[in-house]
C-alpha atoms as a PDB file:
ATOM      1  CA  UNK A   1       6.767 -12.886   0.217  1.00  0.00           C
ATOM      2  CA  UNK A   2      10.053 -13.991  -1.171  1.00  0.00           C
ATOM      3  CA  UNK A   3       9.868 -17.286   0.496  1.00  0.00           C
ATOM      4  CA  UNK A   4       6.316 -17.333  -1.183  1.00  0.00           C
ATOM      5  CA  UNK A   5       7.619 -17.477  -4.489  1.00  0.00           C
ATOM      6  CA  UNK A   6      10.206 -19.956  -3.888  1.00  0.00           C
ATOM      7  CA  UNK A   7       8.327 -22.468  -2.323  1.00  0.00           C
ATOM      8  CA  UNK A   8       6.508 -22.133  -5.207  1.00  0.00           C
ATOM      9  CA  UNK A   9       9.016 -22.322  -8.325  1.00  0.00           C
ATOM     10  CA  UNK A  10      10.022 -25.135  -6.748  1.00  0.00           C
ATOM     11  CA  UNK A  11       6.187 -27.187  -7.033  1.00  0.00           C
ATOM     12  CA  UNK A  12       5.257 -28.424 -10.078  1.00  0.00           C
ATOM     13  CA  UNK A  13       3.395 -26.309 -12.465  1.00  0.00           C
ATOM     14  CA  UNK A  14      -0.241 -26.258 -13.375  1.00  0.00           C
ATOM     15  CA  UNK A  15      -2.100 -26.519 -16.677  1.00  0.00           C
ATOM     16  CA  UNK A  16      -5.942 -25.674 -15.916  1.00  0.00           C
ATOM     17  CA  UNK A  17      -7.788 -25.707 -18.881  1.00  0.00           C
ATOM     18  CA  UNK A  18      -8.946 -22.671 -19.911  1.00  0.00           C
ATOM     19  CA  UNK A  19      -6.199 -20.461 -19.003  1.00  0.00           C
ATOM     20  CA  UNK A  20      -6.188 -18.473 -22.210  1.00  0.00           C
ATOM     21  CA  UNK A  21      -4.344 -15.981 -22.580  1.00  0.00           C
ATOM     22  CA  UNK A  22      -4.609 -12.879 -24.984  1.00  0.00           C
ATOM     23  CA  UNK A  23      -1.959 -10.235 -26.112  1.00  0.00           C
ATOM     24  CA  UNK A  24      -2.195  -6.961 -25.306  1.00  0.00           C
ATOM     25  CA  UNK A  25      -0.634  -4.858 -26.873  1.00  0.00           C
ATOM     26  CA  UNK A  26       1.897  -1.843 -26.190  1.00  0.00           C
ATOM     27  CA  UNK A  27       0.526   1.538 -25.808  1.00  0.00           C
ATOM     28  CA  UNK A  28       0.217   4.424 -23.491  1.00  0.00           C
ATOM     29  CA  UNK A  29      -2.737   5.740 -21.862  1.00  0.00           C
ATOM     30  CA  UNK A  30      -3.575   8.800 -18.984  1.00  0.00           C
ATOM     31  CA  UNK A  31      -3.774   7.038 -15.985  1.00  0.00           C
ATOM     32  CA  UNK A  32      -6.454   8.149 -13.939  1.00  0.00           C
ATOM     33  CA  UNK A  33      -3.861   8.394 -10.942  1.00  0.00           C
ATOM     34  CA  UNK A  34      -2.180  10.963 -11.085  1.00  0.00           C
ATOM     35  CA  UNK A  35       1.480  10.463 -10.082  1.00  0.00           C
ATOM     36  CA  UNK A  36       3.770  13.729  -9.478  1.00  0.00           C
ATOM     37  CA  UNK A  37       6.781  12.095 -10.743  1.00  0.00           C
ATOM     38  CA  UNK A  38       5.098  10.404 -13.925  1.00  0.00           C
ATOM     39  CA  UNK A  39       3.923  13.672 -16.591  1.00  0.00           C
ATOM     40  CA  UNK A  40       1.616  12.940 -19.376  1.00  0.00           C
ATOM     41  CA  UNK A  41       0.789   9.665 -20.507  1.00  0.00           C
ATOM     42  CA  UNK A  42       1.832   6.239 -18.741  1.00  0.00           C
ATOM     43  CA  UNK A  43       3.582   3.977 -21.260  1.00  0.00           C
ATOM     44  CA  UNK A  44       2.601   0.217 -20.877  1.00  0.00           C
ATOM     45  CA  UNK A  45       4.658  -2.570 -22.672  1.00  0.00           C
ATOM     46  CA  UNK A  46       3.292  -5.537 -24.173  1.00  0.00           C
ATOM     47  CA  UNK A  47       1.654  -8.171 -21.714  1.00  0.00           C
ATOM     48  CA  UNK A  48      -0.453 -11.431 -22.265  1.00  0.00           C
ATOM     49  CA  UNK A  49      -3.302 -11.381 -19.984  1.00  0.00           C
ATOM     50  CA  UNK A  50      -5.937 -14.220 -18.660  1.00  0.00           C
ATOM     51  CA  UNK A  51      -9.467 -13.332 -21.416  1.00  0.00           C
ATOM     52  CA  UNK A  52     -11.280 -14.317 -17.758  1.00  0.00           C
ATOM     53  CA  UNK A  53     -11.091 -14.183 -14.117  1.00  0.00           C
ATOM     54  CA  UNK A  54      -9.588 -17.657 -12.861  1.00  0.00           C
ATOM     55  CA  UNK A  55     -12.790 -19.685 -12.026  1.00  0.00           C
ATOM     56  CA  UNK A  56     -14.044 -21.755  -9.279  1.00  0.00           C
ATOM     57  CA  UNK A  57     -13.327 -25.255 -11.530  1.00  0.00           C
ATOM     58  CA  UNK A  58      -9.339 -23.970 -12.599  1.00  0.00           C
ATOM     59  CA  UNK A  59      -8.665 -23.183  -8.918  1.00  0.00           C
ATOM     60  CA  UNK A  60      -9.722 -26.396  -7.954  1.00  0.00           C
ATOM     61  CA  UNK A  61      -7.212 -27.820 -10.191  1.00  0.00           C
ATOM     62  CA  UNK A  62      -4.923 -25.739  -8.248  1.00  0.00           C
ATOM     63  CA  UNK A  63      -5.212 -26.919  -4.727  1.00  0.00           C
ATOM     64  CA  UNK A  64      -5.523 -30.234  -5.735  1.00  0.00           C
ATOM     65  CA  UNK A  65      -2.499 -30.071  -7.365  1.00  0.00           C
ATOM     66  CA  UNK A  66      -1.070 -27.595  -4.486  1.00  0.00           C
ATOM     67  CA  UNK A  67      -2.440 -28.922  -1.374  1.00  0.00           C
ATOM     68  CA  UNK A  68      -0.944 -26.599   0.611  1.00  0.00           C
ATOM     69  CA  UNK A  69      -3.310 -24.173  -0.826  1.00  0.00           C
ATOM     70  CA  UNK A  70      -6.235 -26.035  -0.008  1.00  0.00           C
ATOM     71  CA  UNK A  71      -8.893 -24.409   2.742  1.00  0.00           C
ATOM     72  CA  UNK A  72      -7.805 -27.121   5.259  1.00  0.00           C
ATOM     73  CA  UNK A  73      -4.133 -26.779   5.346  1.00  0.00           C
ATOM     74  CA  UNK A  74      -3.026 -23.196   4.356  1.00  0.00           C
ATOM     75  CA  UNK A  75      -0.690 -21.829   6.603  1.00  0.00           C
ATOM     76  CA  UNK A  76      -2.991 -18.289   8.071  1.00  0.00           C
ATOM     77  CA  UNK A  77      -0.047 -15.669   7.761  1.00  0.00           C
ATOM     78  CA  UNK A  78      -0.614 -16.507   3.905  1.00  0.00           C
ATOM     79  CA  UNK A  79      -4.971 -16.746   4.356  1.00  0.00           C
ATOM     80  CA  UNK A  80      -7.731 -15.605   7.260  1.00  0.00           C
ATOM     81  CA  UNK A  81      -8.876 -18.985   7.599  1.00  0.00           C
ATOM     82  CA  UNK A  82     -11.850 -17.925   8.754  1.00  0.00           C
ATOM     83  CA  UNK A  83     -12.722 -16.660   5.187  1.00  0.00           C
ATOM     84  CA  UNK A  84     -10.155 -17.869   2.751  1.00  0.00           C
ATOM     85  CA  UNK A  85     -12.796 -20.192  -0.090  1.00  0.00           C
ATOM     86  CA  UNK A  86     -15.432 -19.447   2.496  1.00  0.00           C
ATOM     87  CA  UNK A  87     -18.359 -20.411   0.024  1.00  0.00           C
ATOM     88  CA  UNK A  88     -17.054 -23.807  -1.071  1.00  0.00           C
ATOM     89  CA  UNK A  89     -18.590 -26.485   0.934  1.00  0.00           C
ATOM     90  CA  UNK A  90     -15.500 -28.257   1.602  1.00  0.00           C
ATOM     91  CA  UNK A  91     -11.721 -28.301   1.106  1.00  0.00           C
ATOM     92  CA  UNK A  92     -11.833 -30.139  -2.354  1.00  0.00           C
ATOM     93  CA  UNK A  93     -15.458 -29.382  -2.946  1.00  0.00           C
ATOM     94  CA  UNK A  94     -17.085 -26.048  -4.577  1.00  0.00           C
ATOM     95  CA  UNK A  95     -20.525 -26.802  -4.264  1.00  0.00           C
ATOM     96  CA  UNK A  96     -23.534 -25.780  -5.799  1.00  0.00           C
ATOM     97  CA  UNK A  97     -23.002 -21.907  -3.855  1.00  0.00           C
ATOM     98  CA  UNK A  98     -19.734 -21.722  -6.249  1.00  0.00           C
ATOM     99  CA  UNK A  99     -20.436 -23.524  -9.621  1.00  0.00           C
ATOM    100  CA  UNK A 100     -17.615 -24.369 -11.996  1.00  0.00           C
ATOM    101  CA  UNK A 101     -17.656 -21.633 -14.746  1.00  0.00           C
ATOM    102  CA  UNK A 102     -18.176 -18.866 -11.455  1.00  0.00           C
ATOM    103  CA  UNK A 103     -15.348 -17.013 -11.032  1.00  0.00           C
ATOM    104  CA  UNK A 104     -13.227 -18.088  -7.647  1.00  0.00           C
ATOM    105  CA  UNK A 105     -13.632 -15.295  -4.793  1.00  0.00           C
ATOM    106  CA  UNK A 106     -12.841 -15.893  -1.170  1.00  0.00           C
ATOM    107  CA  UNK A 107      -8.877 -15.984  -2.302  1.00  0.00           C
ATOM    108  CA  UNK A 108      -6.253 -13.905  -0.848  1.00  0.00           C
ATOM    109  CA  UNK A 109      -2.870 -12.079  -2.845  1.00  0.00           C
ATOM    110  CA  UNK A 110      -1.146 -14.689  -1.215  1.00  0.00           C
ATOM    111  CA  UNK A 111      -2.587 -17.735  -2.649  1.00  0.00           C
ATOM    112  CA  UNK A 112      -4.006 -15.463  -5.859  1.00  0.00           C
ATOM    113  CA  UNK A 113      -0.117 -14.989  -6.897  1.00  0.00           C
ATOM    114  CA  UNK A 114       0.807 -18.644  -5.913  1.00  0.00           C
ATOM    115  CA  UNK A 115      -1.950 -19.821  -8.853  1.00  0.00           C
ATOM    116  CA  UNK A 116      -0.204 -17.556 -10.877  1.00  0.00           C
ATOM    117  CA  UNK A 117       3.184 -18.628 -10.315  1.00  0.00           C
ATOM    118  CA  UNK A 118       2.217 -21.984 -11.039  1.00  0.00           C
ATOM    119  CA  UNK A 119       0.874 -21.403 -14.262  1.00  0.00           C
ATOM    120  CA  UNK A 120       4.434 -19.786 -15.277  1.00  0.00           C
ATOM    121  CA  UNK A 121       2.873 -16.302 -15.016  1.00  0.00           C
ATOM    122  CA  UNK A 122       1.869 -13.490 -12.353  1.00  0.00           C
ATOM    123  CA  UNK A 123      -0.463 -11.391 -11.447  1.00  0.00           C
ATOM    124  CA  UNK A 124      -1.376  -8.016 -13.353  1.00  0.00           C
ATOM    125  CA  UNK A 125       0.150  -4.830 -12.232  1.00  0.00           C
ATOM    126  CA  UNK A 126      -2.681  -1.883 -11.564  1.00  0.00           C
ATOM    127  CA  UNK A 127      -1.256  -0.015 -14.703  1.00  0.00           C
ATOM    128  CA  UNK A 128      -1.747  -2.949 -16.883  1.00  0.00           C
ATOM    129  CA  UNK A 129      -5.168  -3.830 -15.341  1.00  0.00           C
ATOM    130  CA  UNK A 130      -6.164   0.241 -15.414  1.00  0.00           C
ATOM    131  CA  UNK A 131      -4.673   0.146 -19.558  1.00  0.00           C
ATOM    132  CA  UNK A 132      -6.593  -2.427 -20.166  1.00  0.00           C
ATOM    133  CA  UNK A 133     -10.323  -1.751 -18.370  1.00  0.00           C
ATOM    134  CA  UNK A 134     -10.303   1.325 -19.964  1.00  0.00           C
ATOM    135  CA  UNK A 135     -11.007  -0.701 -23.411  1.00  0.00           C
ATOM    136  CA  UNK A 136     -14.878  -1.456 -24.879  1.00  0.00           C
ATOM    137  CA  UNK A 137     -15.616  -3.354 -27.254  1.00  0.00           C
ATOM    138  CA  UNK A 138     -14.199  -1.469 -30.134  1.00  0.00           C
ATOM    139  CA  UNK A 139     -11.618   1.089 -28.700  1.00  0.00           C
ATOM    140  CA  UNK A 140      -8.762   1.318 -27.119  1.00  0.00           C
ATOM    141  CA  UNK A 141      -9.933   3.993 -24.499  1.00  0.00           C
ATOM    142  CA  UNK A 142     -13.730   4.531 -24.750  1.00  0.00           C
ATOM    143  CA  UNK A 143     -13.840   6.253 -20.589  1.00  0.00           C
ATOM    144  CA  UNK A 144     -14.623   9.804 -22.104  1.00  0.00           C
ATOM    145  CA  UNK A 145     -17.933   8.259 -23.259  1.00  0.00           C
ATOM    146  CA  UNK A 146     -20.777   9.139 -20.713  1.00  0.00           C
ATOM    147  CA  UNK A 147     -22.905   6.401 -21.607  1.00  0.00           C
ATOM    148  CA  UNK A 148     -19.489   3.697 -21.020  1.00  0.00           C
ATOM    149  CA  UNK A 149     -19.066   5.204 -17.708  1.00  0.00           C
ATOM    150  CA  UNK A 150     -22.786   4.745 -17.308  1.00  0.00           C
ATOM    151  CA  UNK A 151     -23.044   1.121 -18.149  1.00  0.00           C
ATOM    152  CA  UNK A 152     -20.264   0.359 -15.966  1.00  0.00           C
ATOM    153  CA  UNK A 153     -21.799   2.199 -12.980  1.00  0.00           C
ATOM    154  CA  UNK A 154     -24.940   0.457 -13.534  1.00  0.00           C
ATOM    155  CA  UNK A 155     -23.041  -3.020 -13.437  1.00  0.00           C
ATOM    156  CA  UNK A 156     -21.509  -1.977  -9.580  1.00  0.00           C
ATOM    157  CA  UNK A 157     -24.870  -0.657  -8.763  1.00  0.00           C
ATOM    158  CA  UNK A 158     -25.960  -4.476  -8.970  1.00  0.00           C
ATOM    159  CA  UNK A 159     -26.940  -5.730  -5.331  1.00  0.00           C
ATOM    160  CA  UNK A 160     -23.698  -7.631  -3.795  1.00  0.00           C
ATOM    161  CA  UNK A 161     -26.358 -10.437  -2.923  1.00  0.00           C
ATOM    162  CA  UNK A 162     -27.052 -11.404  -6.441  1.00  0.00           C
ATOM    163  CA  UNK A 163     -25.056 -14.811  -7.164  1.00  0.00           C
ATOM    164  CA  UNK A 164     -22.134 -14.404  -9.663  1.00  0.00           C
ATOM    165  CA  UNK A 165     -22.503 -15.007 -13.214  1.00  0.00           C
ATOM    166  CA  UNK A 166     -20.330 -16.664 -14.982  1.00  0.00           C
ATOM    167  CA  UNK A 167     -16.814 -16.072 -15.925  1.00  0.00           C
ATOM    168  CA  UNK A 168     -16.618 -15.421 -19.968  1.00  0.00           C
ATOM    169  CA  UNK A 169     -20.336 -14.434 -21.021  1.00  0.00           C
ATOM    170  CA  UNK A 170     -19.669 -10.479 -21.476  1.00  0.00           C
ATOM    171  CA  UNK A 171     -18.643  -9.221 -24.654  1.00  0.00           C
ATOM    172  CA  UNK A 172     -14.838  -9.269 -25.069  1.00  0.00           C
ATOM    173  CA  UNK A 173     -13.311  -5.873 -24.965  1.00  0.00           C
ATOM    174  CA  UNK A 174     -10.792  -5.038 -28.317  1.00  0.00           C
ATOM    175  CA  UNK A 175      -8.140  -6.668 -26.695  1.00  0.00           C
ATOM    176  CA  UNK A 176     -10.528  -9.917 -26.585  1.00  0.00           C
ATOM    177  CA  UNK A 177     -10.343  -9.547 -22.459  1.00  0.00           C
ATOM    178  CA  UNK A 178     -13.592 -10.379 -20.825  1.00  0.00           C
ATOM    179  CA  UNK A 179     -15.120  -9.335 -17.062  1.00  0.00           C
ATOM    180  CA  UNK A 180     -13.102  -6.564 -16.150  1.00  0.00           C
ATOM    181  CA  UNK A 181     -16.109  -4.610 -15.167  1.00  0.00           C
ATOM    182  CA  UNK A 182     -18.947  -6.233 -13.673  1.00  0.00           C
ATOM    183  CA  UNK A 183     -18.077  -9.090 -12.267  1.00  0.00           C
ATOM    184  CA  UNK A 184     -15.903  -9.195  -9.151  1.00  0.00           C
ATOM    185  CA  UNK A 185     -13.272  -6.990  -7.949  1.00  0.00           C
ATOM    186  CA  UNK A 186      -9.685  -8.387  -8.845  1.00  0.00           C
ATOM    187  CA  UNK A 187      -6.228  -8.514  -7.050  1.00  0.00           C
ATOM    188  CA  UNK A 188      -3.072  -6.602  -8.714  1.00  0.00           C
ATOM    189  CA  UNK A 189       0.378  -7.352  -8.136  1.00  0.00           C
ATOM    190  CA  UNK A 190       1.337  -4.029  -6.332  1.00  0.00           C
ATOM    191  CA  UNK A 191      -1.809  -3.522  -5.238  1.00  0.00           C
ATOM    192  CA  UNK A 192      -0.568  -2.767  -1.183  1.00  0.00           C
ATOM    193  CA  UNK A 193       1.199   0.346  -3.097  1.00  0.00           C
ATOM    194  CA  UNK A 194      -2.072   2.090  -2.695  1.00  0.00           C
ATOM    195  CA  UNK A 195      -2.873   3.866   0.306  1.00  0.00           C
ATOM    196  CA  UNK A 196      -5.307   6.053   1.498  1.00  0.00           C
ATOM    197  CA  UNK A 197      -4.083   9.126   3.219  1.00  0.00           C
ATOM    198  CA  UNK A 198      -6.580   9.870   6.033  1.00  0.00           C
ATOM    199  CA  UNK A 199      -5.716  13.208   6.988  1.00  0.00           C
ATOM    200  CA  UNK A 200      -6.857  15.247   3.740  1.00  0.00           C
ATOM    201  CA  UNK A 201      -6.719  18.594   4.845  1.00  0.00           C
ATOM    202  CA  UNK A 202      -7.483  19.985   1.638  1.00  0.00           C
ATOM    203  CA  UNK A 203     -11.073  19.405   0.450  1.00  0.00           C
ATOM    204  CA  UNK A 204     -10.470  19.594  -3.116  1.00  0.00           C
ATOM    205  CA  UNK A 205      -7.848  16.563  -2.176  1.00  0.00           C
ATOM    206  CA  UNK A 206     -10.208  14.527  -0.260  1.00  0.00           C
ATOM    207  CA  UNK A 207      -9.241  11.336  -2.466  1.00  0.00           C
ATOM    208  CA  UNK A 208      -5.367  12.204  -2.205  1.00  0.00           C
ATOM    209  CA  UNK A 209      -3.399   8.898  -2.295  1.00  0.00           C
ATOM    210  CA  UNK A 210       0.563   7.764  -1.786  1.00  0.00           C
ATOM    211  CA  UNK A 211       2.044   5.691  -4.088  1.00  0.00           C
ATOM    212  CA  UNK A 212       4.907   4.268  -2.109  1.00  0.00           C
ATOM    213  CA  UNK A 213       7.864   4.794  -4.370  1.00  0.00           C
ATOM    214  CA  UNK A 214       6.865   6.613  -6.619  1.00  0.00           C
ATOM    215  CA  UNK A 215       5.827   9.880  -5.013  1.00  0.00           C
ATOM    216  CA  UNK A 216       2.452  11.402  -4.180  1.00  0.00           C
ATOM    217  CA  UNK A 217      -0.663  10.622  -6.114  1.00  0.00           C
ATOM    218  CA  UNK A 218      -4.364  12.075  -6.709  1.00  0.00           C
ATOM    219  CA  UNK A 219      -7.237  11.158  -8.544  1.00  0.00           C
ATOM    220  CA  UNK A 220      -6.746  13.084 -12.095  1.00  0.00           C
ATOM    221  CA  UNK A 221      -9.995  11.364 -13.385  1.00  0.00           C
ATOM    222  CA  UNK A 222     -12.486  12.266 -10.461  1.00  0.00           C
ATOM    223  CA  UNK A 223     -15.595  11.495 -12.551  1.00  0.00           C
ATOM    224  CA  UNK A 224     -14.215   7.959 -12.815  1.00  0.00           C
ATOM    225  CA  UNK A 225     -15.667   6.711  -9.598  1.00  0.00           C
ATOM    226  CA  UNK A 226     -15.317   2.882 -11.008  1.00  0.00           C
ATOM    227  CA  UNK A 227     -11.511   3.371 -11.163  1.00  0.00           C
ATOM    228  CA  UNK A 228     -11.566   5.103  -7.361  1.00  0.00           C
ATOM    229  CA  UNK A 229     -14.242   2.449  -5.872  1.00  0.00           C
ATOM    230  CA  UNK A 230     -11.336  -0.119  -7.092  1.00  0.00           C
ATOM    231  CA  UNK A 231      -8.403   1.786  -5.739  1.00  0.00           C
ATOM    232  CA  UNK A 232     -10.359   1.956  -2.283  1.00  0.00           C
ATOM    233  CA  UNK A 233     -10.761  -1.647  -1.775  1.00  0.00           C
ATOM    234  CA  UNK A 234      -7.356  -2.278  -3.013  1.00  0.00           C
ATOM    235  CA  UNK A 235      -5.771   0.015  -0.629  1.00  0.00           C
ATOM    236  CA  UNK A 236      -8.032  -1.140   2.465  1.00  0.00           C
ATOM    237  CA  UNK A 237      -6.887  -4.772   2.841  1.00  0.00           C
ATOM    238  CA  UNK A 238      -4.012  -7.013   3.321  1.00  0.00           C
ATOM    239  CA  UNK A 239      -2.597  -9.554   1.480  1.00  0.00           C
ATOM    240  CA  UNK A 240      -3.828 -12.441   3.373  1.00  0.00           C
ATOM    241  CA  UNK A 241      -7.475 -11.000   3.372  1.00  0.00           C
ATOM    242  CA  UNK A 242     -10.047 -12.662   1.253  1.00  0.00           C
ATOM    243  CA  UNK A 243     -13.577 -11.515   0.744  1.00  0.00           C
ATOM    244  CA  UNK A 244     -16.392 -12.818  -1.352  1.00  0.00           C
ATOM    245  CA  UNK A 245     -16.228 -10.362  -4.346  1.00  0.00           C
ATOM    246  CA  UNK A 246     -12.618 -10.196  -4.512  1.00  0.00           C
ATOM    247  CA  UNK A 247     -11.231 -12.425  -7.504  1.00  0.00           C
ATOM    248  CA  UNK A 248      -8.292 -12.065 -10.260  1.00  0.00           C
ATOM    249  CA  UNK A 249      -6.697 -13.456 -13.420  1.00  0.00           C
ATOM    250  CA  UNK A 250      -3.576 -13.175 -14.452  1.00  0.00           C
ATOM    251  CA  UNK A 251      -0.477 -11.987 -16.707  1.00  0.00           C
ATOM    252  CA  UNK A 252       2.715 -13.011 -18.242  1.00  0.00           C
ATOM    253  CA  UNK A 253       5.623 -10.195 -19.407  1.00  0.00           C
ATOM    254  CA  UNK A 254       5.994 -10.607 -23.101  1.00  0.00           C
ATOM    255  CA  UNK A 255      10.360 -10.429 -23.877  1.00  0.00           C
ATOM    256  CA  UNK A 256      10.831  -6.843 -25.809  1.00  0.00           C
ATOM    257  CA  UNK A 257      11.290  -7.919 -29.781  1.00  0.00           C
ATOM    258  CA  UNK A 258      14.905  -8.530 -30.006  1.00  0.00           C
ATOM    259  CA  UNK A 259      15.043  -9.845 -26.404  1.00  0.00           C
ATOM    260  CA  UNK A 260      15.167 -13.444 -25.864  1.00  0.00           C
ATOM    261  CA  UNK A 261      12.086 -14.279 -23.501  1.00  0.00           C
END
């Protein structure tokens, strides 16, 4: 992965229109991991984060810029080839099966935090991703409302089959962040931190996790099936995978005030 990132710094960088990016601000929130190291609240700094998912038209920008990213030429320890931009109809072609404004699916963490990279950012970590899913549209942490958790539950309950809408048309949360529920399913940076432990021999720990690093982890929230749905599929694949409801956006560290950036 390190080689990753160099041979990227080195390319030049991307401007795809329409990478906006909002500030979110500092906080802390109750994860709904729970991490035995980590008591109380998680504290999150300041981050600027991508409003949308990267779309089908702003990758293209990418791999025309970054041809080594394109469907024809990536190396396969860094995509399946067999399913890396599976739905475009060719290399430098979407397609009418993956329209501009859709969001881009069918990428793996690989090339997902090469985009980034590019575009003088990274991708999200899952804390900053969790902190900020767990906004609405007019607070900061709506997830004790029953009828949030319902809505969002009804969006995942959508058949898989249904072709993607497009990136930007839900409401903005408060942060002004759109899609983070809904849409696809995104990559995070540390997302191969998650794992499933398989041999739960307690069954009031049948979601039990480990957090490599960071000690042992369980699901504190277990009514938030959203959150654990999205920790499942982020634990069960690699980082060259790719799948067609798998997407992401991404995130730039904001300097601490004082700090030069």
């Amino acid at each position: 992965m390190r080689g990753l990132a160099l041979a990227t710094m080195l390319l030049p960088a991307i401007a795809c229109a329409g990478d906006d990016f909002v500030r979110v601000p500092a906080g802390a929130y109750r994860s709904a991991l729970g991490y035995v190291d980590v008591k109380g609240d998680t504290a999150v700094a300041a981050f600027d984060f991508m409003a949308t998912p990267v779309t089908n038209a702003q990758y293209l920008a990418f791999v025309q810029a970054h041809p080594e990213w394109r469907r024809d030429r990536v190396v396969p320890v860094y995509a399946d080839a067999a399913h890396y931009l599976a739905n475009w109809k060719a290399p430098l072609d979407p397609g009418d099966a993956a329209k501009p404004r859709q969001p881009v699916t069918g990428v793996s963490w690989f090339a997902a935090s090469a985009y980034c990279e590019a575009a003088h950012a990274r991708l999200p970590t899952w804390v900053e991703w969790e902190y900020t899913a767990a906004a609405d549209e007019t607070r900061r942490d709506a997830r004790d409302d029953p009828a949030w958790r319902e809505r969002i539950l009804g969006w995942y309950a959508k058949p898989s089959s249904a072709p993607l809408a497009e990136a930007g048309v839900s409401p903005s949360n408060v942060y002004g962040v759109r899609d983070l529920h809904g849409l696809v399913w995104e990559w995070v940076e540390d997302f191969g931190s998650l794992l499933v432990i398989d041999d739960s021999r307690d069954p009031a720990d049948a979601i039990g996790l480990k957090f490599c690093g960071s000690g042992a982890l369980n699901m504190r929230d277990v009514d938030n099936y959203a959150v654990l749905m999205r920790v499942a599929l982020l634990s069960s694949v690699q980082a060259a995978d790719s799948t067609s409801s798998l997407g992401f956006r991404c995130a730039r560290s904001v300097a601490a005030e004082g700090t030069p950036p």
